[in-house]
Protein backbone atom coordinates (compact mmCIF):
# COMPACT_ATOMS: atom_id res chain seq x y z
CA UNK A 1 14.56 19.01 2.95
CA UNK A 2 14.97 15.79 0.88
CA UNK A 3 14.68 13.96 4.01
CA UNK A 4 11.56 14.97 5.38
CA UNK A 5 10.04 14.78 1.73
CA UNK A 6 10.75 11.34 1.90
CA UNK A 7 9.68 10.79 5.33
CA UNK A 8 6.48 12.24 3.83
CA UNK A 9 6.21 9.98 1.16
CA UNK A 10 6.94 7.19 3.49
CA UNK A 11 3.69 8.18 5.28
CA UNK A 12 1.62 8.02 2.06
CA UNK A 13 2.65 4.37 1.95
CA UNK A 14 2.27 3.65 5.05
CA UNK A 15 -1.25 4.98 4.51
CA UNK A 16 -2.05 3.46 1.62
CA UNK A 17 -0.98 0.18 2.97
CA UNK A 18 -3.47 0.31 6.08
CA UNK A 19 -7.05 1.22 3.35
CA UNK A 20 -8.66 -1.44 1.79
CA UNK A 21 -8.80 -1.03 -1.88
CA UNK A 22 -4.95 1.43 -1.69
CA UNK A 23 -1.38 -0.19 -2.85
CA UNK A 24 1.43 1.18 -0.90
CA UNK A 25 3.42 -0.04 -4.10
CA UNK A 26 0.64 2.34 -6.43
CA UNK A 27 1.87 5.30 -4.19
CA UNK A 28 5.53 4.11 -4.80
CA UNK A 29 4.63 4.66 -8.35
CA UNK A 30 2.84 7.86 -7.92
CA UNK A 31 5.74 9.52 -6.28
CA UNK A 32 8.64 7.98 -8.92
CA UNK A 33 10.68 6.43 -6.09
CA UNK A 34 9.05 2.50 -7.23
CA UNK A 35 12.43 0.98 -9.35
CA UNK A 36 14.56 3.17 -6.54
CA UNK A 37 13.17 1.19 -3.60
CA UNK A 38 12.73 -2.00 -5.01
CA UNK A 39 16.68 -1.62 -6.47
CA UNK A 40 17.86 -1.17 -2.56
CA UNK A 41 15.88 -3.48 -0.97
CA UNK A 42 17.12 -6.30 -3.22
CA UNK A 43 20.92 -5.10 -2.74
CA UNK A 44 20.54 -4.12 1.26
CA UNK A 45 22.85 -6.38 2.17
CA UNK A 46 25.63 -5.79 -0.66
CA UNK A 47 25.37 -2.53 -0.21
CA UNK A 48 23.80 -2.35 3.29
CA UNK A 49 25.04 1.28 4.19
CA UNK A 50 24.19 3.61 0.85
CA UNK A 51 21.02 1.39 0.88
CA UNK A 52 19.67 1.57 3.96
CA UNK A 53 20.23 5.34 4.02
CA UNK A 54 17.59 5.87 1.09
CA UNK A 55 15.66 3.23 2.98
CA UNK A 56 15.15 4.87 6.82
CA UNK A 57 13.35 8.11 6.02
CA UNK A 58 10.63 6.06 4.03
CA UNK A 59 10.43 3.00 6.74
CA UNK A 60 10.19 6.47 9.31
CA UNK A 61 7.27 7.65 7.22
CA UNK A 62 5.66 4.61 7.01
CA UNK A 63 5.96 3.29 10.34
CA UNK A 64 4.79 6.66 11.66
CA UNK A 65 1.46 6.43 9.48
CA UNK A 66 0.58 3.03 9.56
CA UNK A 67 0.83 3.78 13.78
CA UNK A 68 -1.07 7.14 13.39
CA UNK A 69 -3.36 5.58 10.51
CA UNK A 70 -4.80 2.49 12.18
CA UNK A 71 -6.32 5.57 14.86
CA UNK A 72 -7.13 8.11 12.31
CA UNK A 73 -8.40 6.75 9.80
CA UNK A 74 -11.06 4.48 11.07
CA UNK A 75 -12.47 8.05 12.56
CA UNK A 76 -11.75 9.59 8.52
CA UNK A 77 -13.13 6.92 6.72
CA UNK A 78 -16.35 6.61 9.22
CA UNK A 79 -16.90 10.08 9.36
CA UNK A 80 -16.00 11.47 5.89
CA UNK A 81 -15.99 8.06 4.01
CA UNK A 82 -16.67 9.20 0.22
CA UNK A 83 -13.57 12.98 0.73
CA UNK A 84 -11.16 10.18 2.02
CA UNK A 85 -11.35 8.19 -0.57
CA UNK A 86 -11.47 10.17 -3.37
CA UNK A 87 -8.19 11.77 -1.71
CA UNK A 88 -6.52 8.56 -2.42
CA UNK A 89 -8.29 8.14 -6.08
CA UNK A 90 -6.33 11.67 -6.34
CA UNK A 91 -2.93 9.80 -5.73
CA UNK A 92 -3.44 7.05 -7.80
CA UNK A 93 -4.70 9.51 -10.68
CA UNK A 94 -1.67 12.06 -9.97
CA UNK A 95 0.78 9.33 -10.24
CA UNK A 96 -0.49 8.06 -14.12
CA UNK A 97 1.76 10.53 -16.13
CA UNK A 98 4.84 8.61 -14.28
CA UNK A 99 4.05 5.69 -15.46
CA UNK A 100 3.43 6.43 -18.92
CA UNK A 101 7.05 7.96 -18.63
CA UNK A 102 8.53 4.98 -17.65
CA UNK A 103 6.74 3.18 -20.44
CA UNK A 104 7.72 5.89 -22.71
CA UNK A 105 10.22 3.86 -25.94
CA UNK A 106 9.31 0.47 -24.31
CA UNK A 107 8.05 -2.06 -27.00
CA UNK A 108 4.61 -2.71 -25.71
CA UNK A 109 2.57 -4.90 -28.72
CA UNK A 110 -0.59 -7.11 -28.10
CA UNK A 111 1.31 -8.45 -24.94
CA UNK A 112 1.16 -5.55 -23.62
CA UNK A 113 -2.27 -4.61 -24.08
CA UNK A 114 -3.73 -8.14 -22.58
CA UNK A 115 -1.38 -8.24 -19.27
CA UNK A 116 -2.90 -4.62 -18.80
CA UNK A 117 -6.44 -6.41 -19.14
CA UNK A 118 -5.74 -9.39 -16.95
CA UNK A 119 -3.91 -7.13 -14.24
CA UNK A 120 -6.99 -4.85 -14.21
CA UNK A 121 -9.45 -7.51 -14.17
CA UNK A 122 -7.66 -9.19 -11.14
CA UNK A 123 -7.93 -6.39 -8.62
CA UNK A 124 -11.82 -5.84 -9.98
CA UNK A 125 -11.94 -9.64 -8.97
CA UNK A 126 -10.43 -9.21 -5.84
CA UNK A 127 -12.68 -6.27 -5.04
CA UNK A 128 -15.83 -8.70 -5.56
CA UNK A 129 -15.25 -11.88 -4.05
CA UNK A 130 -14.23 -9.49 -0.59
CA UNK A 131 -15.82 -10.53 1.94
CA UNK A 132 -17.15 -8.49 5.23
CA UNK A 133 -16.77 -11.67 7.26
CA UNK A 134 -14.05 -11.38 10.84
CA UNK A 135 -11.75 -14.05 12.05
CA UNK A 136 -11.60 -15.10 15.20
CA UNK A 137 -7.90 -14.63 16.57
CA UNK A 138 -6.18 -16.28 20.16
CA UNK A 139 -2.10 -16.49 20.89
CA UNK A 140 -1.65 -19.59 19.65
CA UNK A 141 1.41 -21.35 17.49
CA UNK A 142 -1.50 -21.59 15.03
CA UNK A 143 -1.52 -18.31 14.86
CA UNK A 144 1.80 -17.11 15.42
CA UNK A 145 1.86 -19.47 11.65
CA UNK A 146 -0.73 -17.76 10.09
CA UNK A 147 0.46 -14.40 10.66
CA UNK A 148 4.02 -15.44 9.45
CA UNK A 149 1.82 -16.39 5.92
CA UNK A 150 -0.60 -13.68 6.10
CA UNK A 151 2.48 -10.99 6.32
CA UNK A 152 4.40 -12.94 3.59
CA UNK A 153 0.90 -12.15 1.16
CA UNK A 154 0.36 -9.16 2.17
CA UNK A 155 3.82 -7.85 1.18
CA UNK A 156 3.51 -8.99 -2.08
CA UNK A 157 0.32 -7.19 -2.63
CA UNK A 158 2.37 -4.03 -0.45
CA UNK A 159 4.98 -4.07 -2.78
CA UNK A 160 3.03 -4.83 -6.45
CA UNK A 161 1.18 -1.65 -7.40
CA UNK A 162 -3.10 -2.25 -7.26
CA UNK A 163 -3.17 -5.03 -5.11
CA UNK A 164 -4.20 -4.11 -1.83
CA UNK A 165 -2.80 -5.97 1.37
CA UNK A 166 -5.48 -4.49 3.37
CA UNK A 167 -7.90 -5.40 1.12
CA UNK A 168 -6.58 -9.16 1.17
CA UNK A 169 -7.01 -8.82 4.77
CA UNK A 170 -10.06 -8.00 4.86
CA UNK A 171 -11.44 -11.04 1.94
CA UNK A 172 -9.86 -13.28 4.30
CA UNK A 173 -11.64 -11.78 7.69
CA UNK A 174 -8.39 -10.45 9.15
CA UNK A 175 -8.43 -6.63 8.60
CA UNK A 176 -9.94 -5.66 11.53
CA UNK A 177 -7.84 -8.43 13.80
CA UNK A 178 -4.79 -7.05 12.50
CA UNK A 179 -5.14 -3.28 11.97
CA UNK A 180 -7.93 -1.74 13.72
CA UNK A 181 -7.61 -3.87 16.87
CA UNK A 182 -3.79 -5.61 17.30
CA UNK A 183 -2.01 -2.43 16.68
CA UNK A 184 -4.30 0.25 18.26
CA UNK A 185 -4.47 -1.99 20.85
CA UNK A 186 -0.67 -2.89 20.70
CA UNK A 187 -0.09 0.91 21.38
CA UNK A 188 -3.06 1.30 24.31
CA UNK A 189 -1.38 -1.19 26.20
CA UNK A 190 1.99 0.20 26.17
CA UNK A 191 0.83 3.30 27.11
CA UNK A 192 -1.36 2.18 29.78
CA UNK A 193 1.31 -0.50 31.18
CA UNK A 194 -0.99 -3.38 30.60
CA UNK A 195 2.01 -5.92 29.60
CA UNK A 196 -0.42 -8.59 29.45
CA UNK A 197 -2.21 -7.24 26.45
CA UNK A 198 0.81 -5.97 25.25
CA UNK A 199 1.90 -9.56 24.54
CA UNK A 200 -0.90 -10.64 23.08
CA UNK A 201 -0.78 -8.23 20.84
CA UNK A 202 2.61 -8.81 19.51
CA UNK A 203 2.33 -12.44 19.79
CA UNK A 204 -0.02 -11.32 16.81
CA UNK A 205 1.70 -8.53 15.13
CA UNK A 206 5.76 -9.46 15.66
CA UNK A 207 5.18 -12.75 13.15
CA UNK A 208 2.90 -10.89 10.94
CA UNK A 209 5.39 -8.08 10.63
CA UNK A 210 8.36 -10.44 10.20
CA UNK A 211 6.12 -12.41 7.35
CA UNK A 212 6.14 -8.84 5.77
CA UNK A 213 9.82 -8.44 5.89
CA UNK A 214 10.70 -12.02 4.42
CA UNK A 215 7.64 -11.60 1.65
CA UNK A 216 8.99 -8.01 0.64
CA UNK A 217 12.70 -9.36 -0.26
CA UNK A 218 11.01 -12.50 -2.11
CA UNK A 219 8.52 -10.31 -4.26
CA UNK A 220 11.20 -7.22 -4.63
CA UNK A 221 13.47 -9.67 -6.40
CA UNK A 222 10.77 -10.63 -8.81
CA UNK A 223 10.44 -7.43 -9.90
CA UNK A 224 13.88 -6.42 -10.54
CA UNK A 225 14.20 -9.65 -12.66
CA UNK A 226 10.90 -8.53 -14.78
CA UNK A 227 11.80 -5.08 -15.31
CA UNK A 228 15.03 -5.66 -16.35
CA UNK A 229 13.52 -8.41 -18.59
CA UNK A 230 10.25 -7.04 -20.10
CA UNK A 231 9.92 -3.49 -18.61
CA UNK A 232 7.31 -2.52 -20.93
CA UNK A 233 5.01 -5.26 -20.55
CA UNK A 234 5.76 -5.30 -16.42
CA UNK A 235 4.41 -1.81 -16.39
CA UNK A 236 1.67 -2.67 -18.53
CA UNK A 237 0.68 -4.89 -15.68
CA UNK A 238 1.27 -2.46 -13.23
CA UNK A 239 -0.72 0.30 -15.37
CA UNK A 240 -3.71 -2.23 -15.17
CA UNK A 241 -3.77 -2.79 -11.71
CA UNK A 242 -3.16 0.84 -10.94
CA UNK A 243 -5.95 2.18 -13.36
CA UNK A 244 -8.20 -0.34 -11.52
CA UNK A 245 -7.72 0.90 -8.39
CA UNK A 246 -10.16 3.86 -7.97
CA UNK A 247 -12.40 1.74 -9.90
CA UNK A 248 -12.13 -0.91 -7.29
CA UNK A 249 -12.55 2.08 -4.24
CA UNK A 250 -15.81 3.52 -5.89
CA UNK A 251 -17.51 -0.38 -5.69
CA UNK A 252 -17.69 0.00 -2.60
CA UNK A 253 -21.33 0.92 -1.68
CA UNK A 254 -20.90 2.18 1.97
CA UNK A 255 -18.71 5.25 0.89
CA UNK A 256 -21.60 6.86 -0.44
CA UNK A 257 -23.29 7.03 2.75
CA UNK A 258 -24.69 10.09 3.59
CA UNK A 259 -24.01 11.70 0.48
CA UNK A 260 -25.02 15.68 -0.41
CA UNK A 261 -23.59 18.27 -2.13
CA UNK A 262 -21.89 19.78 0.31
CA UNK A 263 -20.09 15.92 0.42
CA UNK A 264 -19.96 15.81 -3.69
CA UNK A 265 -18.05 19.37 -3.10
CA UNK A 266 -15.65 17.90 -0.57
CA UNK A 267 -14.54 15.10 -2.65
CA UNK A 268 -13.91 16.88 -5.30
CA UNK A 269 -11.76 19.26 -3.54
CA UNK A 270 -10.13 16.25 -2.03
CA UNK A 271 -9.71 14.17 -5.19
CA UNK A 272 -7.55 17.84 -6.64
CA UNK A 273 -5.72 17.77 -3.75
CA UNK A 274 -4.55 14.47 -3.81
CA UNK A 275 -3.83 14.87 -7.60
CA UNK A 276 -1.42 17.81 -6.66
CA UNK A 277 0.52 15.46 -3.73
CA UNK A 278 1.15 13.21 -5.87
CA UNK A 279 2.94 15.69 -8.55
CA UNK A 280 4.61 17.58 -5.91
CA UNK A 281 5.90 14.20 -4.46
CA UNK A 282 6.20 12.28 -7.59
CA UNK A 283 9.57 12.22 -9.78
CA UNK A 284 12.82 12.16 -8.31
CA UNK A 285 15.71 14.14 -10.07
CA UNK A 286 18.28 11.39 -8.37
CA UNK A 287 19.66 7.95 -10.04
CA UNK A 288 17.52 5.40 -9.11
CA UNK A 289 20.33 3.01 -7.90
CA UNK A 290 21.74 3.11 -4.83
């Protein structure tokens, strides 16, 4: 059962990682798993077997949803734009009491109080200098070198709660290259036996997913070092961005579109229901060491 409630929460970062505006490392957060996974990717290799055995049911979740996502969602968020996102907004909002639990005997002062300012003014800014503008992308060693950069970014923002890698793909014009066209596409192809798209696609997605991997273990040991170092002004930081994050999903205009009550109704309903994933999935009665 533990299993497949990770796997599950591996699919709400794996989610959260393919939306514009949602940190996979925010739903990390949400669910009380964040210091757990960020203490076995930075010993994987010391401890490679204990490790990686907390590790595959979330990489199965994740894998699974970012694969399902990059289909689904484009029809969710076209269809039922202002539900889906307050679904999310539910996550982030369920997963607040953790952090204040974390934070709970931490020495916090006037430090504390302007890093949570700065963090949650830097996703705001983020949110308004995004641009709707779409790169042009060929198989190129160009590219293959920009992918290996953009993955290495976007981890960081994957891994630090209320920074969006999505939404950093999409300010620089390579959100809908990269997820709604590369992977769907990736998949299409290998179902349809077109190997010649199929290699174009991964000529596009295998550096941008091994950017990802090399990013993660750079930005993961970060962490570790800050929260073992100033935990309670870290998570002040984190609180920011994470309290900025439904702020920075309701600037976005098109959500509203087509908005009635019977809409208003729905996204209430869904904002509850993400509120109640998140507790159900949130803290975890184990160590958080491997």
């Amino acid at each position: 059962m533990k299993w497949f409630l990770d796997v599950l929460r591996g699919a709400v970062i794996g989610l959260a990682n393919v939306i514009p505006g949602v940190s996979g490392g925010t739903m990390m957060v949400s669910m009380g798993i964040y210091d757990k996974l960020i203490y076995c990717i930075n010993h994987l290799l010391k401890k490679f077997k204990e490790c990686f055995k907390i590790l595959l049911p979330f990489l199965v979740g994740m894998v699974a949803a970012i694969l399902i996502g990059s289909f689904a969602l484009k029809k969710a968020f076209g269809d039922y734009p202002l539900p889906t996102n307050t679904l999310f907004i539910g996550l982030i909002l369920g997963s607040l009491p953790f952090i204040l639990r974390e934070m709970k005997g931490e020495k916090i002062g006037w430090q504390g109080i302007v890093t949570f300012i700065v963090f949650f003014a830097v996703v705001v800014v983020l949110k308004l200098i995004e641009k709707e503008n779409v790169a042009e992308v060929s198989l190129n060693i160009g590219t293959v070198l920009l992918m290996l950069l953009l993955g290495a970014i976007c981890s960081a923002a994957m891994v630090i709660p209320g920074v969006s890698g999505s939404m950093i793909l999409k300010t620089l014009g390579f959100y809908e290259p990269v997820v709604t066209e590369a992977i769907p596409g990736a998949v299409k192809a290998l179902t349809g036996g077109d190997w010649s798209a199929l290699l174009q696609h991964i000529g596009i997605l295998l550096p941008f997913a091994l950017g990802i991997v090399l990013g993660i273990f750079g930005i993961a040991k970060l962490i570790e070092v800050l929260m073992k170092k100033w935990k309670g002004i870290t998570y002040c930081g984190i609180l920011g961005m994470v309290a900025a994050s439904p702020v920075v999903i309701l600037m976005d205009k098109s959500i509203y579109e087509g908005f009635n009550v019977w809409i208003c109704v729905a996204s209430v309903v869904t904002l509850a229901v993400g509120c109640v994933i998140a507790m159900k999935l949130g803290g975890d009665p184990e160590p958080k060491k491997a």
